[in-house]
PDB file of N, CA and C in Angstrom:
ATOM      1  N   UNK A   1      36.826 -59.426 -43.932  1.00  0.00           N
ATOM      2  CA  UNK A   1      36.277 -58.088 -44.014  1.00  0.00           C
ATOM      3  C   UNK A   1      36.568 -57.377 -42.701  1.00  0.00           C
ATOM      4  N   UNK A   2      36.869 -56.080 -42.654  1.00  0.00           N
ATOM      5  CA  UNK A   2      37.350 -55.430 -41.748  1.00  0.00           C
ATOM      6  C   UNK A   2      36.221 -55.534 -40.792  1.00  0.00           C
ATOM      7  N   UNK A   3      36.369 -55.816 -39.205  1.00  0.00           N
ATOM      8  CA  UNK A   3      35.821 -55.502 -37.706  1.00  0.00           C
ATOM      9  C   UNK A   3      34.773 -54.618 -38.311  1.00  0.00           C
ATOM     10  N   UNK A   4      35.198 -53.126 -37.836  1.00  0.00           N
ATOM     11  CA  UNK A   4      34.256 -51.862 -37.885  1.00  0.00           C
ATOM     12  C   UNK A   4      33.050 -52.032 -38.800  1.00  0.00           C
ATOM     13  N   UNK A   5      33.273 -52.304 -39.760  1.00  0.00           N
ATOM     14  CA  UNK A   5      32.119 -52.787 -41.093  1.00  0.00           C
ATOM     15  C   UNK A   5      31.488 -53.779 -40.876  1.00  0.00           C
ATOM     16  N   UNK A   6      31.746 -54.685 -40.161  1.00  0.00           N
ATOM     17  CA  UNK A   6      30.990 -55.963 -39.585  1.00  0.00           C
ATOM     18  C   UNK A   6      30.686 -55.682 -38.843  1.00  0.00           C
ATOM     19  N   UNK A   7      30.853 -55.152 -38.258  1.00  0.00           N
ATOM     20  CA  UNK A   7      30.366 -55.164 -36.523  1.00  0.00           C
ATOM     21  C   UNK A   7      28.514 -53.954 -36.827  1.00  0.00           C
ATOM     22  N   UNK A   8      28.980 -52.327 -37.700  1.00  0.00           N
ATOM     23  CA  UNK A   8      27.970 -51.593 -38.672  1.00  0.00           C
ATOM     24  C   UNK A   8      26.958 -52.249 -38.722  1.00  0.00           C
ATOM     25  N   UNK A   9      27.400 -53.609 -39.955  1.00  0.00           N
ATOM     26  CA  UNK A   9      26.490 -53.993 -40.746  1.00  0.00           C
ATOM     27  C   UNK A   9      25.415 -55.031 -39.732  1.00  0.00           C
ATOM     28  N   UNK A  10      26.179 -55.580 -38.609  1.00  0.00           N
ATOM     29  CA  UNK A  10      25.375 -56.808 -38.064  1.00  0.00           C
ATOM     30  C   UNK A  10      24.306 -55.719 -37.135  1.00  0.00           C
ATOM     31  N   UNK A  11      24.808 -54.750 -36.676  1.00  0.00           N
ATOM     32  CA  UNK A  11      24.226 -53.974 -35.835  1.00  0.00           C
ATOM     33  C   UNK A  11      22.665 -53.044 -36.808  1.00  0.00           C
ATOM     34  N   UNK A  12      23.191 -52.771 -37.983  1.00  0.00           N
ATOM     35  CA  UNK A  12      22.424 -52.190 -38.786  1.00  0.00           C
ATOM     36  C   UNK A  12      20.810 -53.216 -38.889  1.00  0.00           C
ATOM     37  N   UNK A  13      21.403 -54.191 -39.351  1.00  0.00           N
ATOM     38  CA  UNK A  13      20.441 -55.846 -40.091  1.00  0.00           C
ATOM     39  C   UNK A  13      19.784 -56.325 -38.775  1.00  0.00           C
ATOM     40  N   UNK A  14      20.383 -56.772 -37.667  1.00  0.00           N
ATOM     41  CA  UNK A  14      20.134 -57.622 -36.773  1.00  0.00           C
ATOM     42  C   UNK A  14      19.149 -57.150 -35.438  1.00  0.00           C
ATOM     43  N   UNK A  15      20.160 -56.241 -35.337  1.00  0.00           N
ATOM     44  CA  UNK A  15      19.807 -55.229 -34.187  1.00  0.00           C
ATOM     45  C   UNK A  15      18.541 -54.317 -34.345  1.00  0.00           C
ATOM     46  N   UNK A  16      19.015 -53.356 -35.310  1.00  0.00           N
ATOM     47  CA  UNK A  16      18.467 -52.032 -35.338  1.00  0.00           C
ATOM     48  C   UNK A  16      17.308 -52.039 -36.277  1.00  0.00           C
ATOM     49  N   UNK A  17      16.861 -53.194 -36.997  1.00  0.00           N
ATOM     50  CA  UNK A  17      16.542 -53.900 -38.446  1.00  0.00           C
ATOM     51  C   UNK A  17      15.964 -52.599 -39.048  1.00  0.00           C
ATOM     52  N   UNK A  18      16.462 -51.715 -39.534  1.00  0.00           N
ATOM     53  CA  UNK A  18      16.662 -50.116 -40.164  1.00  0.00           C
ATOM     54  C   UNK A  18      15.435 -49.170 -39.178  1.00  0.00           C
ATOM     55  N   UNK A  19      15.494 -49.513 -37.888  1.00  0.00           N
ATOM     56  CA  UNK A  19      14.594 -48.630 -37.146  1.00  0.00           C
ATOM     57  C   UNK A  19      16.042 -47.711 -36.359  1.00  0.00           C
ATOM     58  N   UNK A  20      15.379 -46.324 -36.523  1.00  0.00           N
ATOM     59  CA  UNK A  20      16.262 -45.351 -35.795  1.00  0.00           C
ATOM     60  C   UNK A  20      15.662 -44.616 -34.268  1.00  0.00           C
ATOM     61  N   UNK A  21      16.629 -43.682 -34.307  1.00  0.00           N
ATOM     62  CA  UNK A  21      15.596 -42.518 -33.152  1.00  0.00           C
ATOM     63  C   UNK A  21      15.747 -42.845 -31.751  1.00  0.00           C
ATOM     64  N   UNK A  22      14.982 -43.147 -31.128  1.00  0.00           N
ATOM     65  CA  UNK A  22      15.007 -43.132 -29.862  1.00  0.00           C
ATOM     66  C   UNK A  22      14.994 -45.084 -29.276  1.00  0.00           C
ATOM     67  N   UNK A  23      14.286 -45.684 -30.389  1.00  0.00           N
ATOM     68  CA  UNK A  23      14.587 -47.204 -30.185  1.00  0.00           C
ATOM     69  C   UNK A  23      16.089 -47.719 -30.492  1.00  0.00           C
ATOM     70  N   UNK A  24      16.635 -47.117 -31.957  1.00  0.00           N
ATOM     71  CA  UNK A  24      18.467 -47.094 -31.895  1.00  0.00           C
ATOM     72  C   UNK A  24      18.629 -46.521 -30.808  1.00  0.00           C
ATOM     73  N   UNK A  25      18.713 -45.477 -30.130  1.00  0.00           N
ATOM     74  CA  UNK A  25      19.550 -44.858 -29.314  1.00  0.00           C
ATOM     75  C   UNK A  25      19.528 -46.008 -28.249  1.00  0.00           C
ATOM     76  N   UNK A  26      18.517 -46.454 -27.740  1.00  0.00           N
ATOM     77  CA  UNK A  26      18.594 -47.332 -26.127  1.00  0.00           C
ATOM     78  C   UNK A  26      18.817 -48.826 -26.793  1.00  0.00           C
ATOM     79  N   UNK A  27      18.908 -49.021 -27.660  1.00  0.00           N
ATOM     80  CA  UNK A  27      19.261 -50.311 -28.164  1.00  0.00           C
ATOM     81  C   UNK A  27      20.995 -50.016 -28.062  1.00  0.00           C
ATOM     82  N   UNK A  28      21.407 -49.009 -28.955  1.00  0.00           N
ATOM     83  CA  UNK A  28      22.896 -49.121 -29.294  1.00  0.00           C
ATOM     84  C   UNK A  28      23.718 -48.416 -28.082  1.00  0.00           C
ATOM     85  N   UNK A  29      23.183 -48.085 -26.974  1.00  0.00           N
ATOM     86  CA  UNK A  29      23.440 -47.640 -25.940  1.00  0.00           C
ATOM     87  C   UNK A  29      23.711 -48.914 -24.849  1.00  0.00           C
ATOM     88  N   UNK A  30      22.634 -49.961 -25.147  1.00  0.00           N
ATOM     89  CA  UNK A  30      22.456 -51.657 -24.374  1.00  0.00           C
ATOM     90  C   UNK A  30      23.630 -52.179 -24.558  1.00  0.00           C
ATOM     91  N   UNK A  31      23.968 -52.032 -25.804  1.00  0.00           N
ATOM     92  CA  UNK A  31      24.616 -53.123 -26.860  1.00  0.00           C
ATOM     93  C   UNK A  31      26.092 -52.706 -26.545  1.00  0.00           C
ATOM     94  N   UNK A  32      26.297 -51.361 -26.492  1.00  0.00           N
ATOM     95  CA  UNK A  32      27.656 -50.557 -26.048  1.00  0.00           C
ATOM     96  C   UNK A  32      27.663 -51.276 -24.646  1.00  0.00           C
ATOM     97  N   UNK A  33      27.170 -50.601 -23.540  1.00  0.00           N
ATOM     98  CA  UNK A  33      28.047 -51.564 -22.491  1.00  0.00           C
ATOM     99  C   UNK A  33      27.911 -53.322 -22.352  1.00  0.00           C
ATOM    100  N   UNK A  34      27.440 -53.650 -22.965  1.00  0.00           N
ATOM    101  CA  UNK A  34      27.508 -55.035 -22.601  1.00  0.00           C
ATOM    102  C   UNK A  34      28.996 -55.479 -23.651  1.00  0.00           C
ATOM    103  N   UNK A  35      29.061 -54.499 -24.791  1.00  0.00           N
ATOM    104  CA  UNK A  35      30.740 -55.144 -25.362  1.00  0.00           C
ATOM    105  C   UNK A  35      31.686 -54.220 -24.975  1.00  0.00           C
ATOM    106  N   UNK A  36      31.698 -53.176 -24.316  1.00  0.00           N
ATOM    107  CA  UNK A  36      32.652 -52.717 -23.364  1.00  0.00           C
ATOM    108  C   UNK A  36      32.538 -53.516 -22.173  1.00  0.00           C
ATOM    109  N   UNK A  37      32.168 -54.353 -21.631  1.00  0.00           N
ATOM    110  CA  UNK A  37      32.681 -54.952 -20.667  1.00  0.00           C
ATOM    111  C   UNK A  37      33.429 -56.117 -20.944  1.00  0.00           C
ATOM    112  N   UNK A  38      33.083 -56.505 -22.412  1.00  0.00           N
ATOM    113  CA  UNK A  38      33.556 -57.685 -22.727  1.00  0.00           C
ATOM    114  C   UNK A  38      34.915 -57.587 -23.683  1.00  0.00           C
ATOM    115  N   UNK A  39      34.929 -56.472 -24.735  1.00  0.00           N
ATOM    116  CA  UNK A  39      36.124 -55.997 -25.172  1.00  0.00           C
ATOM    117  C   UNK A  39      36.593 -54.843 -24.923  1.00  0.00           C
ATOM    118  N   UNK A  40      36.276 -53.967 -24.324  1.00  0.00           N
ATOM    119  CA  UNK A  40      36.854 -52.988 -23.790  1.00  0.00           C
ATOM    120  C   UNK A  40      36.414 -51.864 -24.530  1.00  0.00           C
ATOM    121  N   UNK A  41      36.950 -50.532 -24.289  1.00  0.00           N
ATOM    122  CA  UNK A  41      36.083 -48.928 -24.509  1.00  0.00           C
ATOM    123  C   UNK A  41      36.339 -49.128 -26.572  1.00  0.00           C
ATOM    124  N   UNK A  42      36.764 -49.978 -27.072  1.00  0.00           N
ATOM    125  CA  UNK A  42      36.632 -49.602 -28.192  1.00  0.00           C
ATOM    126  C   UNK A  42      35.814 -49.457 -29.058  1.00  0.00           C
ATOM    127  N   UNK A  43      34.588 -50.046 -28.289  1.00  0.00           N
ATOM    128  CA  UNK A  43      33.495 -50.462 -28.999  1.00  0.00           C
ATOM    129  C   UNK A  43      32.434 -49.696 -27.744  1.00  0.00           C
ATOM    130  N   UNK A  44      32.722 -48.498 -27.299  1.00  0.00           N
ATOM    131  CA  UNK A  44      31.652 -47.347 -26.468  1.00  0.00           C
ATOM    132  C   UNK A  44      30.484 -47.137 -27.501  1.00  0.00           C
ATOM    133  N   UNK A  45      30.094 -46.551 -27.268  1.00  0.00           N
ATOM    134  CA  UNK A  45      28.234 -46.083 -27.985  1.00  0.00           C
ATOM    135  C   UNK A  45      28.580 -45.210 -29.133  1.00  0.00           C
ATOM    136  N   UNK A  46      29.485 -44.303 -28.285  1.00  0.00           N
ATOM    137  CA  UNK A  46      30.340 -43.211 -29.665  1.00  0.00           C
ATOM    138  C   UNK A  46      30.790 -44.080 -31.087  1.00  0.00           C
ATOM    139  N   UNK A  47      31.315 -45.085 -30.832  1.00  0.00           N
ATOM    140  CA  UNK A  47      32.064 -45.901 -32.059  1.00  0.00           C
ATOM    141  C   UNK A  47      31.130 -46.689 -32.603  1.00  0.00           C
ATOM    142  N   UNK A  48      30.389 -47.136 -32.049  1.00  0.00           N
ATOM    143  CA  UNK A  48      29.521 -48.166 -32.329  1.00  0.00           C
ATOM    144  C   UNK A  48      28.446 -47.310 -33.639  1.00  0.00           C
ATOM    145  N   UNK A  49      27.733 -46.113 -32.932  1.00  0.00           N
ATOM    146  CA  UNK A  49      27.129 -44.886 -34.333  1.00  0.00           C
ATOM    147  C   UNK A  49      28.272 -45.065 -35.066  1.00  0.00           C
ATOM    148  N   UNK A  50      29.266 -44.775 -35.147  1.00  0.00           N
ATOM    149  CA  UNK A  50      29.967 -44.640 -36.365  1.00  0.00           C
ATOM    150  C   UNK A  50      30.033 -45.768 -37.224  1.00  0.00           C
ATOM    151  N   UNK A  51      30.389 -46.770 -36.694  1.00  0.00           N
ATOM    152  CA  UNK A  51      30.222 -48.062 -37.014  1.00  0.00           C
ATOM    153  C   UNK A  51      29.004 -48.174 -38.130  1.00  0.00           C
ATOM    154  N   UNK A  52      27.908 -48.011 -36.963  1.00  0.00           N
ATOM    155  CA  UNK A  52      26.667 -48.278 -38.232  1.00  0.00           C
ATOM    156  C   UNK A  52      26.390 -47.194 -39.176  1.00  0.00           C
ATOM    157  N   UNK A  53      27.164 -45.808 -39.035  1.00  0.00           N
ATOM    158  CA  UNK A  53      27.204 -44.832 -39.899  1.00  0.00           C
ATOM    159  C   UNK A  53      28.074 -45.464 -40.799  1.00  0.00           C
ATOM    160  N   UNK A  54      29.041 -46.052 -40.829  1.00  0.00           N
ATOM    161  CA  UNK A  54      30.225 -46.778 -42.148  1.00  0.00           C
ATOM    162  C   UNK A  54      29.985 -47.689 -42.598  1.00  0.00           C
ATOM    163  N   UNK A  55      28.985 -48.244 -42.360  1.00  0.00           N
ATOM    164  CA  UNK A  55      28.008 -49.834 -42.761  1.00  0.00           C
ATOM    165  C   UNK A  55      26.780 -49.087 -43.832  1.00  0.00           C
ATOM    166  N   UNK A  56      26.526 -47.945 -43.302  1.00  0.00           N
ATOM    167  CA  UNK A  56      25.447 -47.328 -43.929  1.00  0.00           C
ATOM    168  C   UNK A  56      25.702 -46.649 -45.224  1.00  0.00           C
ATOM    169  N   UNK A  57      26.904 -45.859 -45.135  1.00  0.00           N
ATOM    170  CA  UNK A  57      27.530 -44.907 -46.115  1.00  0.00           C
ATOM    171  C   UNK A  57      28.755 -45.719 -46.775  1.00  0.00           C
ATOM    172  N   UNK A  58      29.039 -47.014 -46.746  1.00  0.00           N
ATOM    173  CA  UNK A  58      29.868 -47.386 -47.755  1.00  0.00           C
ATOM    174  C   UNK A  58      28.951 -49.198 -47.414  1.00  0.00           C
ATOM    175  N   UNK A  59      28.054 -49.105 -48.415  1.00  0.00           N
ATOM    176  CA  UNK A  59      27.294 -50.494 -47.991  1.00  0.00           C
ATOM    177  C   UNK A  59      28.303 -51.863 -48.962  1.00  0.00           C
ATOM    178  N   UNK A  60      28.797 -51.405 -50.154  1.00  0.00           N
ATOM    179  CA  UNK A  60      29.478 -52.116 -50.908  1.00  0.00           C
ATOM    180  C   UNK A  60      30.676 -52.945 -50.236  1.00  0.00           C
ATOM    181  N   UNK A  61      30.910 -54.058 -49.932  1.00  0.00           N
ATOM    182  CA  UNK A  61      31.851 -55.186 -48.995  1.00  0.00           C
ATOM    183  C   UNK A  61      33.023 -54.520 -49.706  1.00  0.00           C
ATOM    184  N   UNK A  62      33.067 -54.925 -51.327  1.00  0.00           N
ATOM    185  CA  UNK A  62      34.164 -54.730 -52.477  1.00  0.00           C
ATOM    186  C   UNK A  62      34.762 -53.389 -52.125  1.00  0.00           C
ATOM    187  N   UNK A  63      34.344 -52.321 -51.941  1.00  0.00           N
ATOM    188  CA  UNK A  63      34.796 -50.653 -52.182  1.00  0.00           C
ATOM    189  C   UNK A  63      35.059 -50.862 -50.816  1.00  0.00           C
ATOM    190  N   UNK A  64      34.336 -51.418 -49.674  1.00  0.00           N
ATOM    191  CA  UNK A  64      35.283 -51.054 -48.418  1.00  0.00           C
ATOM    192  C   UNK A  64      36.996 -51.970 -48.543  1.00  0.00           C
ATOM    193  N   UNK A  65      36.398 -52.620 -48.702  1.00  0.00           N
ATOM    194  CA  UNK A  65      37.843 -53.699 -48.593  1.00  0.00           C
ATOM    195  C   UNK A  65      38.774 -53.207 -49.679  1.00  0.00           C
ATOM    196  N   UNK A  66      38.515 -52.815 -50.861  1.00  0.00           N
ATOM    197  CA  UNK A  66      39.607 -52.056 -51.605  1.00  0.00           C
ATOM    198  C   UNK A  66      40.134 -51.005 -50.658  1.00  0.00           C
ATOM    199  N   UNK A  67      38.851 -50.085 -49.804  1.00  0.00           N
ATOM    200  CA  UNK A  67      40.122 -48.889 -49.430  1.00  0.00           C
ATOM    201  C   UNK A  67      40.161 -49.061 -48.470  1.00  0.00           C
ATOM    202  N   UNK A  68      40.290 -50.420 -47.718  1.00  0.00           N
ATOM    203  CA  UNK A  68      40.585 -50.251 -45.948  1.00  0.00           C
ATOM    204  C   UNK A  68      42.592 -50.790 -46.247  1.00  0.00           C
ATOM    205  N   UNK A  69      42.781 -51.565 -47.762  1.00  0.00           N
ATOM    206  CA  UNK A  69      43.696 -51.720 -47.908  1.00  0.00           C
ATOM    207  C   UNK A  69      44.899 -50.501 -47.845  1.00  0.00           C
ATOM    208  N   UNK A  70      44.220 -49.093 -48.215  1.00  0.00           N
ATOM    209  CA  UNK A  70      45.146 -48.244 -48.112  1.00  0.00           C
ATOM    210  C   UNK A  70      44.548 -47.186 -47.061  1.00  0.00           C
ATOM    211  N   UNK A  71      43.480 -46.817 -46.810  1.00  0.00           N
ATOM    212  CA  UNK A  71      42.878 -46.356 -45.430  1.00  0.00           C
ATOM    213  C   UNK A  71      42.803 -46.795 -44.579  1.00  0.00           C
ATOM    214  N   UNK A  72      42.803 -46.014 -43.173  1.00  0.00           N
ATOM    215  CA  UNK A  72      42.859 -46.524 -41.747  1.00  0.00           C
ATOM    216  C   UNK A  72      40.999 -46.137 -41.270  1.00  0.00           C
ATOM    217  N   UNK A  73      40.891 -46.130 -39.996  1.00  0.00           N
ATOM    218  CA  UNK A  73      39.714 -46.146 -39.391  1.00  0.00           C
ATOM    219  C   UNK A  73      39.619 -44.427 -39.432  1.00  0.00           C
ATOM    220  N   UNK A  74      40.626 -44.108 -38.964  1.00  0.00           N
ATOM    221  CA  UNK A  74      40.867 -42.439 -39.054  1.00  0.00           C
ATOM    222  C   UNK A  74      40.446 -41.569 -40.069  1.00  0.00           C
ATOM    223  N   UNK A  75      40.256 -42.427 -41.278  1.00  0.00           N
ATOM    224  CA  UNK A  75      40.100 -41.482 -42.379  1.00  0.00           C
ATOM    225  C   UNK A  75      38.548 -41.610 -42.754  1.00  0.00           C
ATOM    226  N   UNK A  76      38.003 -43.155 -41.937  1.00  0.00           N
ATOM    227  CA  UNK A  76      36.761 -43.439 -42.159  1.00  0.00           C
ATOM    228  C   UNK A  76      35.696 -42.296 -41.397  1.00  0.00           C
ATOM    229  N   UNK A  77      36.396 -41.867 -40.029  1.00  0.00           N
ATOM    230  CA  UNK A  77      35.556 -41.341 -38.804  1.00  0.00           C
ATOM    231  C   UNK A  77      35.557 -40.109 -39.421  1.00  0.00           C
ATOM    232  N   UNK A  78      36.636 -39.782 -40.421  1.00  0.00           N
ATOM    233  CA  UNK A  78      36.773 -38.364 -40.899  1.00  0.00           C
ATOM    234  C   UNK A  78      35.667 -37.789 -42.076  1.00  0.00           C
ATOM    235  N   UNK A  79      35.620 -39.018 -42.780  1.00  0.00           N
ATOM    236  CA  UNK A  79      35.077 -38.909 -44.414  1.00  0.00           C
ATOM    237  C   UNK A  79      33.372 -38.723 -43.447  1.00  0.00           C
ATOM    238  N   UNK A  80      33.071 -39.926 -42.882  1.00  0.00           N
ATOM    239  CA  UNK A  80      31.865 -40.000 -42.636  1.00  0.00           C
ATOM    240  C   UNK A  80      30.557 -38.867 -41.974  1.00  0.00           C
ATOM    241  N   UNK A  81      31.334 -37.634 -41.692  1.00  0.00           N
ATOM    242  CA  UNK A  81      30.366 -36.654 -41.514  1.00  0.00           C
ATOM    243  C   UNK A  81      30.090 -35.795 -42.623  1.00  0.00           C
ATOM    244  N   UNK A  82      30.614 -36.231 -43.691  1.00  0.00           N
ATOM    245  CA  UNK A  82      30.069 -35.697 -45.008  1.00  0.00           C
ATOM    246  C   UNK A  82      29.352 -36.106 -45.454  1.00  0.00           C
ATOM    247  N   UNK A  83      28.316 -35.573 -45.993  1.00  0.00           N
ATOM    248  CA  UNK A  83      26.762 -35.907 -46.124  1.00  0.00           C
ATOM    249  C   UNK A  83      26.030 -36.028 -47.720  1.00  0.00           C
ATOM    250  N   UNK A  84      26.877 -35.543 -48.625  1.00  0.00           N
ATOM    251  CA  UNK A  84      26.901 -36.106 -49.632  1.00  0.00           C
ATOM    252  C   UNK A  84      27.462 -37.249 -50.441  1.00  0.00           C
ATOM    253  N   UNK A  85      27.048 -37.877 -50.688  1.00  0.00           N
ATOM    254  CA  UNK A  85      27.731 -38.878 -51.179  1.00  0.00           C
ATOM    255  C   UNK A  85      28.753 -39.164 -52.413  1.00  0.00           C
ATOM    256  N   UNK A  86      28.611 -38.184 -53.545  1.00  0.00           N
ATOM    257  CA  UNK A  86      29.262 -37.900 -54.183  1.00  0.00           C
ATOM    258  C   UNK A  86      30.861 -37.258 -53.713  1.00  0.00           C
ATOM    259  N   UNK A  87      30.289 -36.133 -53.100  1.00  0.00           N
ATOM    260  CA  UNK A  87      31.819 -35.556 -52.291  1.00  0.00           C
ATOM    261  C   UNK A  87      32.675 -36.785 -51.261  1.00  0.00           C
ATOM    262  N   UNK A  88      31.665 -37.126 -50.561  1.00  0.00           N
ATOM    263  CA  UNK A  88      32.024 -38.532 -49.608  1.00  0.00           C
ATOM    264  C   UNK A  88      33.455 -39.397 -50.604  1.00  0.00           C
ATOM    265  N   UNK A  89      33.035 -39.818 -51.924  1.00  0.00           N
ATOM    266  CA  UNK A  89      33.557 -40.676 -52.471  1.00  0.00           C
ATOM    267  C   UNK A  89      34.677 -40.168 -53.195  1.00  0.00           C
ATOM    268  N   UNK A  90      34.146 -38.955 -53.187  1.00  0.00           N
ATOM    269  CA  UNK A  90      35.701 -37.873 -53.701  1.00  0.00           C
ATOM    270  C   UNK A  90      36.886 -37.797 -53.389  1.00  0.00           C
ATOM    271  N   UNK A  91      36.580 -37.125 -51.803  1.00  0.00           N
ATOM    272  CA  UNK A  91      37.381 -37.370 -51.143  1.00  0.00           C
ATOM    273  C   UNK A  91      38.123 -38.819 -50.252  1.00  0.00           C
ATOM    274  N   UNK A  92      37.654 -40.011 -50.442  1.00  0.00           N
ATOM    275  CA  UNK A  92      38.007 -40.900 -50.576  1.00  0.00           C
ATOM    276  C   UNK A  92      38.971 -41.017 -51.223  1.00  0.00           C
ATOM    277  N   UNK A  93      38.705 -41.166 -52.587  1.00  0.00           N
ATOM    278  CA  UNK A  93      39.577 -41.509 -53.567  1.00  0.00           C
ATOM    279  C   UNK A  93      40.293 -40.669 -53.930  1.00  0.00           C
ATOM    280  N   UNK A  94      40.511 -39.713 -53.529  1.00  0.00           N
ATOM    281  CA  UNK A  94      41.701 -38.347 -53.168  1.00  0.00           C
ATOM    282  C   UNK A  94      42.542 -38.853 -52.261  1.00  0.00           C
ATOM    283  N   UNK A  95      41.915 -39.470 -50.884  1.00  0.00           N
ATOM    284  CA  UNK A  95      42.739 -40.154 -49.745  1.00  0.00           C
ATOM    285  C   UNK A  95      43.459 -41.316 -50.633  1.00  0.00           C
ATOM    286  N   UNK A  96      42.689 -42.096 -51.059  1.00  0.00           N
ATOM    287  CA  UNK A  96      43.756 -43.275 -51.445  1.00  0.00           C
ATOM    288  C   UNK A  96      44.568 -43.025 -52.499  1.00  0.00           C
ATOM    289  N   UNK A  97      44.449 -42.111 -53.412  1.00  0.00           N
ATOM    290  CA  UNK A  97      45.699 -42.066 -54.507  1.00  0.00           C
ATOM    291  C   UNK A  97      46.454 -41.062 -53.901  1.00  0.00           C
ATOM    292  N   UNK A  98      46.594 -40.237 -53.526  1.00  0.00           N
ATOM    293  CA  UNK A  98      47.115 -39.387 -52.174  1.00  0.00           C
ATOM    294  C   UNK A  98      48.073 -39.990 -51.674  1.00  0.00           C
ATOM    295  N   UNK A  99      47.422 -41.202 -50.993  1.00  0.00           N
ATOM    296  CA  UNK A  99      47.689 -41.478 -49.559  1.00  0.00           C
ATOM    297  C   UNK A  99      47.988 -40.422 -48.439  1.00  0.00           C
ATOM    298  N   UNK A 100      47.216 -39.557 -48.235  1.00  0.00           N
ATOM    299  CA  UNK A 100      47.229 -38.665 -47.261  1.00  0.00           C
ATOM    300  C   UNK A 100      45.752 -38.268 -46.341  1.00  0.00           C
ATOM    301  N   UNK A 101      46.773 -37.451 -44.928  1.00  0.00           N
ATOM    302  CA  UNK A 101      45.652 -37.196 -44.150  1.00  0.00           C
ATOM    303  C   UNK A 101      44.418 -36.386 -44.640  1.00  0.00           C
ATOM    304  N   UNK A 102      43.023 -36.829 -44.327  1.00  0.00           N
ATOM    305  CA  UNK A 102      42.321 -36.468 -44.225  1.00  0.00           C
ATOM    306  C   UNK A 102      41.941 -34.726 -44.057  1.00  0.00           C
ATOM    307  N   UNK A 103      42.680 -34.560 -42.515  1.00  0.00           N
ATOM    308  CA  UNK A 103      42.278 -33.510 -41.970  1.00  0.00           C
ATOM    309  C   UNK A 103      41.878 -32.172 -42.439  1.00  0.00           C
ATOM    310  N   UNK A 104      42.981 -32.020 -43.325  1.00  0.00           N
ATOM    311  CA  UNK A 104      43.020 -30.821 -44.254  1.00  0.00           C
ATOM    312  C   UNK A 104      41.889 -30.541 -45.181  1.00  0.00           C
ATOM    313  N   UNK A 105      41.557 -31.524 -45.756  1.00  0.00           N
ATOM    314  CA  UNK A 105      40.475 -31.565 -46.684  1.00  0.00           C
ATOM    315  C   UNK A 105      39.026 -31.359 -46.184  1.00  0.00           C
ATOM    316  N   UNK A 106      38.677 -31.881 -45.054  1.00  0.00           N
ATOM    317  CA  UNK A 106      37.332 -32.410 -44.687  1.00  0.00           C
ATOM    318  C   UNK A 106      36.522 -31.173 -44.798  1.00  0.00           C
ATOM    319  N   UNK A 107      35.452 -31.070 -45.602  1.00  0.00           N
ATOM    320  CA  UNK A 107      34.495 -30.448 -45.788  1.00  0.00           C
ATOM    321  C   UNK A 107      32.892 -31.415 -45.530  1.00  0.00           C
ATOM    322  N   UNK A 108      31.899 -30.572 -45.101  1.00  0.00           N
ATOM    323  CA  UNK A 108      30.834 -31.603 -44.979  1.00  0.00           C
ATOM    324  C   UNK A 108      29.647 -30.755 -45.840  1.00  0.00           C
TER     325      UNK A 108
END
């Protein structure tokens, strides 16, 4: 299963155990530099929200792993500020039979 979605989901369950706000923020803020020192800026505080934003908004293992086969991370960081979920999945599956950029499309 793809990194980004694992990394979401352990952070979501383990970590954050569905508490948000100001206890996520200094938790996933902790958690950011201690794995930027250890793997480097890819995993900053910025990525890490997204992370557990793509753990959150595509919880299904099956539907991520179908479209990480033809989606990149790029299209994930893109889709994910759309706030419906219906449209969310729309445009998804526009991206993968497509196969095209995001950019153009993104509505939230």
């Amino acid at each position: 299963m793809p990194l980004y979605w694992q990394v979401g989901i352990r952070i979501r369950r383990e970590i954050l155990q569905g508490k948000r706000a100001r206890y996520g923020e200094r938790v996933l803020s902790a958690v950011a530099a201690r794995l930027n020192v250890e793997f480097g800026r890819g995993f900053g505080e910025k990525n890490l929200r997204r992370m557990v934003q793509f753990a959150e908004q595509f919880p299904d293992e099956q539907i991520v792993a179908a479209l990480l086969r033809q989606l990149g991370w790029t299209h994930f960081t893109l889709l994910l500020p759309i706030k419906d979920s219906l449209r969310r999945e729309f445009y998804a599956e526009m991206c993968r039979i497509e196969r095209r950029d995001l950019s153009c499309r993104r509505a939230s």
